[in-house]
N, C-alpha and C. Protein backbone atom coordinates (compact mmCIF):
# COMPACT_ATOMS: atom_id res chain seq x y z
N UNK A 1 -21.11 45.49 60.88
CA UNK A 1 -20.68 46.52 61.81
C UNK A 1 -20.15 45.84 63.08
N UNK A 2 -19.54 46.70 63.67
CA UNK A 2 -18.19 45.83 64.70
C UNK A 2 -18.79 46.60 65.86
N UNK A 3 -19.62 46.16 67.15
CA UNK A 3 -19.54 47.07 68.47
C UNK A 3 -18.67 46.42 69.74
N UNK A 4 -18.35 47.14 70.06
CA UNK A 4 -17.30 46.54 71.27
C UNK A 4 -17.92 47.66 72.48
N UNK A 5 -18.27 46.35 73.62
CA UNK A 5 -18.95 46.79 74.95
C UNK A 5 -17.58 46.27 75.92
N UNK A 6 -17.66 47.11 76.89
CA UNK A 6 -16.67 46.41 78.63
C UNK A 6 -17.73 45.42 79.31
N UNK A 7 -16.48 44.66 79.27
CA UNK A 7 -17.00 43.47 80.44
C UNK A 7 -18.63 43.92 81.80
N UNK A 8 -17.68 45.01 82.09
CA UNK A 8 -18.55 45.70 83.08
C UNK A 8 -19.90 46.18 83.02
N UNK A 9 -19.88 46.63 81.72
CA UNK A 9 -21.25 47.25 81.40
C UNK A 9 -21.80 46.10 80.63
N UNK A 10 -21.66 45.01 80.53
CA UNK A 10 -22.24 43.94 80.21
C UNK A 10 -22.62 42.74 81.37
N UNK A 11 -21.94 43.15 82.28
CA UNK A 11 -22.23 42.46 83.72
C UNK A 11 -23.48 43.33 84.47
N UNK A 12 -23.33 44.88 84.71
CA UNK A 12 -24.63 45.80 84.80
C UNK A 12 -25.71 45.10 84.18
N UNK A 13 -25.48 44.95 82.73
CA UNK A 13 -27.02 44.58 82.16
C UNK A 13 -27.43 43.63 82.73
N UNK A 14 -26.77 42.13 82.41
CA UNK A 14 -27.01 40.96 83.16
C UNK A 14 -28.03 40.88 84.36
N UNK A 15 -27.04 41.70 85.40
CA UNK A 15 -27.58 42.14 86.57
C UNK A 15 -28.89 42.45 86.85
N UNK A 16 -28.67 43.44 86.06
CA UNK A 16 -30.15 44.56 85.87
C UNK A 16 -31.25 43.85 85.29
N UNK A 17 -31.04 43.00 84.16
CA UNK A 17 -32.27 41.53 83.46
C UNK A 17 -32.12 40.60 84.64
N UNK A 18 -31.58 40.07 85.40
CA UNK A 18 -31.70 39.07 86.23
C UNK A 18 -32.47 40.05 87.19
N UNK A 19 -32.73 40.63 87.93
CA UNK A 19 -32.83 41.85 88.78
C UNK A 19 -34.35 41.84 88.33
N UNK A 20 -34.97 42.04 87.79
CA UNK A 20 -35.82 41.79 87.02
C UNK A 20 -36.91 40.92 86.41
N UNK A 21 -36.20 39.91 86.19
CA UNK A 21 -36.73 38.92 85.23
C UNK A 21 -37.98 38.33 86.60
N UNK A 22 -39.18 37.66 85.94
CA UNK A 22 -39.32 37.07 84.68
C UNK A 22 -39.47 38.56 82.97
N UNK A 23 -39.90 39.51 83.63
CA UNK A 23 -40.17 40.69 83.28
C UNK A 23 -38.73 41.00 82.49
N UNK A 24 -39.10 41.54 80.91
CA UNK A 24 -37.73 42.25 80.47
C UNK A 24 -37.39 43.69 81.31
N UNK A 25 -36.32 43.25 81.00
CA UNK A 25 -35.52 44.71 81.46
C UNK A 25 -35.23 45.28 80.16
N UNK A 26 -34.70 47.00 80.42
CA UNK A 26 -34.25 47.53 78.70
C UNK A 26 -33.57 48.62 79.74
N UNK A 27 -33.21 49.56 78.32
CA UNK A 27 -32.37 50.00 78.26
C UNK A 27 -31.37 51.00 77.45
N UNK A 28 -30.35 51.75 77.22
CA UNK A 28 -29.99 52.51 76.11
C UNK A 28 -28.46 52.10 76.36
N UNK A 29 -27.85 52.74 74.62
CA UNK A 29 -26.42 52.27 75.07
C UNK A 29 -25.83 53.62 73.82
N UNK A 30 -24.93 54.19 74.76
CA UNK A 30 -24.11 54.95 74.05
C UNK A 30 -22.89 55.34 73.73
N UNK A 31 -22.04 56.14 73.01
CA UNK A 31 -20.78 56.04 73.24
C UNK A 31 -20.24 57.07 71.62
N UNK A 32 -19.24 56.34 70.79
CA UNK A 32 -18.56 56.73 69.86
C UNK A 32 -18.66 55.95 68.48
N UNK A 33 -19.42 56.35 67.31
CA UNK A 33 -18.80 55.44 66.25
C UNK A 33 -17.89 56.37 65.62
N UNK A 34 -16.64 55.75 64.91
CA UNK A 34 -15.74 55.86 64.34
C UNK A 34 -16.03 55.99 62.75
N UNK A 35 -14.89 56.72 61.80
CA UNK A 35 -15.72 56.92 60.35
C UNK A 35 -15.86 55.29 59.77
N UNK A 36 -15.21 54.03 60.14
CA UNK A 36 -15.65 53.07 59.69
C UNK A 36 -16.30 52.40 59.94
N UNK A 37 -17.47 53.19 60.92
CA UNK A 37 -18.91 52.74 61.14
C UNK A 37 -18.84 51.92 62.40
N UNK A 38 -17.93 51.72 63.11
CA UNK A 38 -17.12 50.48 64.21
C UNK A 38 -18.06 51.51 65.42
N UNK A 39 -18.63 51.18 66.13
CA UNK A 39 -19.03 51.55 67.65
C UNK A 39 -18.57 50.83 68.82
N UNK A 40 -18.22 51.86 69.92
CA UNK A 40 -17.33 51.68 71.06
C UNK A 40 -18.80 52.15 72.33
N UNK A 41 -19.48 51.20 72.85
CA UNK A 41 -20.23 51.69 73.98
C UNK A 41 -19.20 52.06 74.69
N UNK A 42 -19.30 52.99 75.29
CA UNK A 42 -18.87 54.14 76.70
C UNK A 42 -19.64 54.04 77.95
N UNK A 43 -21.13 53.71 77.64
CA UNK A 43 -22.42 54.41 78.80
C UNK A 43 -23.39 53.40 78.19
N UNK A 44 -23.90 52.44 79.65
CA UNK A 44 -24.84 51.86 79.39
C UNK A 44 -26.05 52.75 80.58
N UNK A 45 -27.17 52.26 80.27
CA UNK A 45 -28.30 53.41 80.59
C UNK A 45 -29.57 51.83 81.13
N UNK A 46 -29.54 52.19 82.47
CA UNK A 46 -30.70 51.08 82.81
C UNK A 46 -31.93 51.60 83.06
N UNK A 47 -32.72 51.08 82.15
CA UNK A 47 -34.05 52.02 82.05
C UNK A 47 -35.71 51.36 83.10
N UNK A 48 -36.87 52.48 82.65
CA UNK A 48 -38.05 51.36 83.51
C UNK A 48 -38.37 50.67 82.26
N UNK A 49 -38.95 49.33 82.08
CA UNK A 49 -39.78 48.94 81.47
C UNK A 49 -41.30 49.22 82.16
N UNK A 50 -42.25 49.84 81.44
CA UNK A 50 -43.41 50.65 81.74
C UNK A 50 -44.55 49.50 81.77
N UNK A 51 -43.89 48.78 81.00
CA UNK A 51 -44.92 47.29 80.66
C UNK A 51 -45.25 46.56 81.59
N UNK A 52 -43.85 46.32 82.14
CA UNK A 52 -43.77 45.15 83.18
C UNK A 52 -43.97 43.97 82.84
N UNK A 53 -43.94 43.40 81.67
CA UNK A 53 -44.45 42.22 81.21
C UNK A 53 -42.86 41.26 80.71
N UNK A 54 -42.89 40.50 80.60
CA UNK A 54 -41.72 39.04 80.01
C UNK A 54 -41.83 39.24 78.79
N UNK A 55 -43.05 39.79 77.93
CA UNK A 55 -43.36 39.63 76.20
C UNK A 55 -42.89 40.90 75.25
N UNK A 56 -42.58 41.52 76.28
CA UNK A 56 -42.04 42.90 75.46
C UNK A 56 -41.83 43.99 76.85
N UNK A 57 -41.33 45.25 76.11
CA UNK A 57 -40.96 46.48 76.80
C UNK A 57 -41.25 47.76 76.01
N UNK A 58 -41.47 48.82 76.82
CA UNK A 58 -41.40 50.31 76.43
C UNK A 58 -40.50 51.10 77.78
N UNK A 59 -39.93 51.79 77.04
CA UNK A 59 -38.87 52.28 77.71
C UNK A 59 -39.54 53.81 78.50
N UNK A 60 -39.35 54.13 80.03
CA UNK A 60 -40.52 55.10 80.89
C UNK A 60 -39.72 56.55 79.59
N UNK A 61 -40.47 57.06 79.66
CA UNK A 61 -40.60 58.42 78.11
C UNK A 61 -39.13 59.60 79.33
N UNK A 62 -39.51 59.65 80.97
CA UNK A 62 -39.13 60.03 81.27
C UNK A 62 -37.33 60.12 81.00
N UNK A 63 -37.16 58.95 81.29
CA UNK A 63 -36.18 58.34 81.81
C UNK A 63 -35.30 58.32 80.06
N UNK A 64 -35.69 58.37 79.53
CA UNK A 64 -35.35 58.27 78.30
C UNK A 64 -34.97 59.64 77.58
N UNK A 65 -35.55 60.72 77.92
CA UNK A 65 -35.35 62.01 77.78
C UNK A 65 -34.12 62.64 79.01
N UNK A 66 -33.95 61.76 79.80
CA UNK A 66 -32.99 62.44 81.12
C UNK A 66 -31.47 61.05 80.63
N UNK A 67 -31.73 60.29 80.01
CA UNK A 67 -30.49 59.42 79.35
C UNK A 67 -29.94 60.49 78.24
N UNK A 68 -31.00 60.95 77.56
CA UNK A 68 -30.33 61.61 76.51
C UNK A 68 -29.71 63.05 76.32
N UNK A 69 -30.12 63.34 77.56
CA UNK A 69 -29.73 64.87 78.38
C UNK A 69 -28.42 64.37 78.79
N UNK A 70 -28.15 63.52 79.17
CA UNK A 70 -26.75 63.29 79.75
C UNK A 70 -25.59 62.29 79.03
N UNK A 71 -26.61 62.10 77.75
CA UNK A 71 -25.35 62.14 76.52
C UNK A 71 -24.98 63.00 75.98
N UNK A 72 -26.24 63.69 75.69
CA UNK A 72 -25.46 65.14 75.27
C UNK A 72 -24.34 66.00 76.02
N UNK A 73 -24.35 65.75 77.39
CA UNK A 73 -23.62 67.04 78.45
C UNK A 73 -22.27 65.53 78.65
N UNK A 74 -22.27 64.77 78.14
CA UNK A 74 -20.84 64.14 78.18
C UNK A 74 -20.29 63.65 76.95
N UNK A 75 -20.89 64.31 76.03
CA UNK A 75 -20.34 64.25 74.46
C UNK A 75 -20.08 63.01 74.07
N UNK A 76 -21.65 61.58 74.17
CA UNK A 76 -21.52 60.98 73.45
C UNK A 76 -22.71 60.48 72.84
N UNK A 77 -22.65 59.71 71.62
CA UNK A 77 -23.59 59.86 71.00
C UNK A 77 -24.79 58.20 71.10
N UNK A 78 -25.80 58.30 71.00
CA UNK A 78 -26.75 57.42 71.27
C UNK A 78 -26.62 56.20 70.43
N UNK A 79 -26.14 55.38 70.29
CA UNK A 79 -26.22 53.64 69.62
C UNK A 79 -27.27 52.79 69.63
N UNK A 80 -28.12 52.97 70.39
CA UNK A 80 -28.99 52.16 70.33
C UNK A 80 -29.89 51.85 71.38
N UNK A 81 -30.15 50.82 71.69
CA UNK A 81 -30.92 50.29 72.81
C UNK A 81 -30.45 48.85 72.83
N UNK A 82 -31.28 48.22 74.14
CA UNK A 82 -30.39 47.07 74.79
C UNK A 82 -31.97 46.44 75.46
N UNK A 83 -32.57 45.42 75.60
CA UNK A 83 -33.36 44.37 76.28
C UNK A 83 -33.25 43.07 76.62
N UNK A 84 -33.67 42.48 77.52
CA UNK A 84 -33.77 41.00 78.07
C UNK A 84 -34.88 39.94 77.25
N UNK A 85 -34.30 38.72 76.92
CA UNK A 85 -35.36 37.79 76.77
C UNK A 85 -35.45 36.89 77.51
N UNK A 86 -36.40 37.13 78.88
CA UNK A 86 -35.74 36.60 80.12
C UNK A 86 -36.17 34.63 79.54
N UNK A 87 -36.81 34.23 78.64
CA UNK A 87 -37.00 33.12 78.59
C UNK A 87 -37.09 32.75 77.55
N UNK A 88 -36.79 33.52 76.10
CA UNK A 88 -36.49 33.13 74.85
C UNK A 88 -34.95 33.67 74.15
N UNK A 89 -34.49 32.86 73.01
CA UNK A 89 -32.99 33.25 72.71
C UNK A 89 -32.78 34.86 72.08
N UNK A 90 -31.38 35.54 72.07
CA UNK A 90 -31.51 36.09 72.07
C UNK A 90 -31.03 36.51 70.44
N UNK A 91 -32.36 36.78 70.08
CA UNK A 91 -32.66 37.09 68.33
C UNK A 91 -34.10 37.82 68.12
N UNK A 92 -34.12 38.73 67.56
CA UNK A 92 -35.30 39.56 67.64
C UNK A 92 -36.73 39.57 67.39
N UNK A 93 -37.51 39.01 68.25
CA UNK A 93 -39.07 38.53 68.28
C UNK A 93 -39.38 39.77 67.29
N UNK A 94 -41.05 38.99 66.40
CA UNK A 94 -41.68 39.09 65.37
C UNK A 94 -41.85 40.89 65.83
N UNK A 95 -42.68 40.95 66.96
CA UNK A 95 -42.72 42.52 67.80
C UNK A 95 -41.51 43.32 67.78
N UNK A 96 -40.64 42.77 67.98
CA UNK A 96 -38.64 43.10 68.15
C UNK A 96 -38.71 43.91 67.06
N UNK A 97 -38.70 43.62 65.67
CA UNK A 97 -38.90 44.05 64.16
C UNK A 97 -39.45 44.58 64.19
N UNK A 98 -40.97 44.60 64.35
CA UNK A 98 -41.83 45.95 63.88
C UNK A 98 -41.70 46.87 64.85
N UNK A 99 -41.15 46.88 65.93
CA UNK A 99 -41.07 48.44 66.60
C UNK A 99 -39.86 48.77 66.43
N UNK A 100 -38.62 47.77 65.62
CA UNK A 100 -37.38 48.95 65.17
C UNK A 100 -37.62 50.00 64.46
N UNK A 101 -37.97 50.89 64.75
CA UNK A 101 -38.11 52.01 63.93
C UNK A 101 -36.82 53.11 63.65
N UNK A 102 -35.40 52.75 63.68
CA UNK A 102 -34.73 53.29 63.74
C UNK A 102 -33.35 53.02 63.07
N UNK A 103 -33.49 53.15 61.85
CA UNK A 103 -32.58 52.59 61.46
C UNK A 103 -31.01 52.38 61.47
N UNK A 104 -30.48 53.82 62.08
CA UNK A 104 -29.22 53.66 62.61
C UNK A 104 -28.89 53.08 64.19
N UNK A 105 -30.21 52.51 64.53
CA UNK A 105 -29.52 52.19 65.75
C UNK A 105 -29.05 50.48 65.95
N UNK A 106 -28.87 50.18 66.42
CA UNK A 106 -28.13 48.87 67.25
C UNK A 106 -29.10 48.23 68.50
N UNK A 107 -29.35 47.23 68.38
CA UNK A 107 -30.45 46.24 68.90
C UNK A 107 -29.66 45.51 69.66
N UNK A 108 -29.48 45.54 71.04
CA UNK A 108 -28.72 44.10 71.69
C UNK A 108 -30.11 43.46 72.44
N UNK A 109 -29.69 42.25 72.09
CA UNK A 109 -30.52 41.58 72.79
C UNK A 109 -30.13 40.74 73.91
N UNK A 110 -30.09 40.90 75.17
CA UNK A 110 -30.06 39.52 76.21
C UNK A 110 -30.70 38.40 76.40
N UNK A 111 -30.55 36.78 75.79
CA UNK A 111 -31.05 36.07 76.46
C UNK A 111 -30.77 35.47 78.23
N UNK A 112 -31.41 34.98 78.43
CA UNK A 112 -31.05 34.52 80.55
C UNK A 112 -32.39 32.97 79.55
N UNK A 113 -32.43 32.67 78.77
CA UNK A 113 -33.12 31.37 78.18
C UNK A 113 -32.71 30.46 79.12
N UNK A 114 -30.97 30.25 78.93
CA UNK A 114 -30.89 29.07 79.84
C UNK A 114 -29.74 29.85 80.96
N UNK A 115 -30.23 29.05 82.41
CA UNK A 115 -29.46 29.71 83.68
C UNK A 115 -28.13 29.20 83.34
N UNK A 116 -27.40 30.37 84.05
CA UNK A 116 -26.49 30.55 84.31
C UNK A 116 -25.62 30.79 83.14
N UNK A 117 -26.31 30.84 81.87
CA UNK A 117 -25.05 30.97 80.32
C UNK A 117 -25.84 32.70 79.68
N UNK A 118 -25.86 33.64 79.90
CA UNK A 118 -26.70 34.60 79.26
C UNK A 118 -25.77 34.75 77.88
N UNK A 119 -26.82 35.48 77.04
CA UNK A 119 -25.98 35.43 75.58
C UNK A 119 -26.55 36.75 75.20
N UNK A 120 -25.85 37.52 74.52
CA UNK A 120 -25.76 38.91 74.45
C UNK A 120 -25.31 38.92 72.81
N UNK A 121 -26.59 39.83 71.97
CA UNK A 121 -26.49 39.93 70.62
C UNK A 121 -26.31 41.42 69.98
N UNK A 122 -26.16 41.50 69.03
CA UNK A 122 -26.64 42.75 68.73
C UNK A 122 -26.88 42.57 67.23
N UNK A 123 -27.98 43.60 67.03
CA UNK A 123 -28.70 43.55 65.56
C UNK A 123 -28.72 44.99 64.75
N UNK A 124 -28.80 44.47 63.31
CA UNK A 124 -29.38 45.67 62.62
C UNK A 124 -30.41 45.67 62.16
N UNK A 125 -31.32 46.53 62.50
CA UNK A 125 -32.78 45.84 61.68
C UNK A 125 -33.38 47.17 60.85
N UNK A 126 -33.45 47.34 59.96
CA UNK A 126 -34.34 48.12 58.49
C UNK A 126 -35.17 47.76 58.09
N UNK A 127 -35.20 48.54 57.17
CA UNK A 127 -36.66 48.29 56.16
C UNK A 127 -38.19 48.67 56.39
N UNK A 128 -38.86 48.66 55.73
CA UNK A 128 -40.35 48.40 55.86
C UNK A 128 -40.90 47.55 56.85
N UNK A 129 -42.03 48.18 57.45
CA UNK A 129 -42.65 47.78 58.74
C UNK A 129 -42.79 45.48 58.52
N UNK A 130 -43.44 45.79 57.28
CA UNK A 130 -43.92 44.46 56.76
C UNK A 130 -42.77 43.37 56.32
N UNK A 131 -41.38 43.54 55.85
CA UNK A 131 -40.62 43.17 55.42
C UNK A 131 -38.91 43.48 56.01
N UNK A 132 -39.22 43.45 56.99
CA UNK A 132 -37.94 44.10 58.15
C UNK A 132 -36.42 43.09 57.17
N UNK A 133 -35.14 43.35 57.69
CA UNK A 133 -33.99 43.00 57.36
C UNK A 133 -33.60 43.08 58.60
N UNK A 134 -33.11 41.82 59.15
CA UNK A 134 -32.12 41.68 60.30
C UNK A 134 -30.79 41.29 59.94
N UNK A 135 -29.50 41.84 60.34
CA UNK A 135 -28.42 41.48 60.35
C UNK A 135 -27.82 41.38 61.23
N UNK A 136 -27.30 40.49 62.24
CA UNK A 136 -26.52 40.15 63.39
C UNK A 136 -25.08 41.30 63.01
N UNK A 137 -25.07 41.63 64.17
CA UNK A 137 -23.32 42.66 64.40
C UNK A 137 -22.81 41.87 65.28
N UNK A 138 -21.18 42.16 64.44
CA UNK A 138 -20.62 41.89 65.54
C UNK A 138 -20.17 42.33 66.74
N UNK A 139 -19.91 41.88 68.10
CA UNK A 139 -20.41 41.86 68.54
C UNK A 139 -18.77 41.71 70.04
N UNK A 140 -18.16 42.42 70.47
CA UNK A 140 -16.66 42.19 70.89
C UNK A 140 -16.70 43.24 72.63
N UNK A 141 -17.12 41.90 73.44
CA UNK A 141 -16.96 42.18 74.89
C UNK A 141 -15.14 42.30 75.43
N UNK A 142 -14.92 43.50 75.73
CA UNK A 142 -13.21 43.46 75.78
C UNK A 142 -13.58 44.04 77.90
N UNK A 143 -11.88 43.72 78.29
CA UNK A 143 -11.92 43.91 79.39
C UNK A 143 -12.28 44.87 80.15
N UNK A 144 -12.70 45.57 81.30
CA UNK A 144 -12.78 47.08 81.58
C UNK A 144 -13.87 47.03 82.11
């Protein structure tokens, strides 16, 4: 699967995980897929992490219900979610997997591992709690 994010809303995130860190930051990301499954983020969504912790995140329940109120009232549809690994790469920890519980959505991950190079992924992850399937997406930052 092919997602294409703007420069901009990939500089927000950055921001928003540096802003942050050592602690992950998260997040939602929404927009348009197309019938050949291709997704276009539109709307990135900077969320609380409730945790506060570097080892993981939960996204505030609030804030997550008022993101999705305002996809709906601008007619676009939810892709996924988005987090920081403010000090590991960015590929989806053992925890990462077992709380995908969603199978159509889209996993980006931010590393900030090493300063000043952040690396920005995105995943598909399925399956059974015990036996997850990760597949890297691709993955196409265009100007804007």
């Amino acid at each position: 699967m092919k997602i294409t994010i703007k420069r901009s809303d990939f500089d927000k995130i950055y921001e928003h995980a540096l802003s942050l860190r050592p602690d992950e930051a998260c997040g939602l990301v929404a927009g348009k897929q197309a019938a050949d499954g291709s997704r276009t983020i539109e709307k990135v969504y900077l969320l609380t992490n409730t945790d506060h912790t570097s080892e993981h995140f939960t996204i505030d329940p609030r804030e997550h219900l008022n993101a999705v109120k305002d996809m709906r009232a601008n007619g676009i549809t939810p892709l996924g979610n988005w987090h920081s690994h403010p000090a590991s790469p960015s590929r989806p920890s053992e925890e990462d997997k077992r709380l995908a519980n969603d199978s159509l959505a889209s996993y980006l991950i931010l590393s900030l591992e090493k300063k000043g190079e952040p690396v920005l992924n995105a995943f598909h992850i399925e399956g059974p709690e015990d036996n997850r399937t990760v597949r890297k997406e691709e993955l196409i930052i265009v100007e804007g």
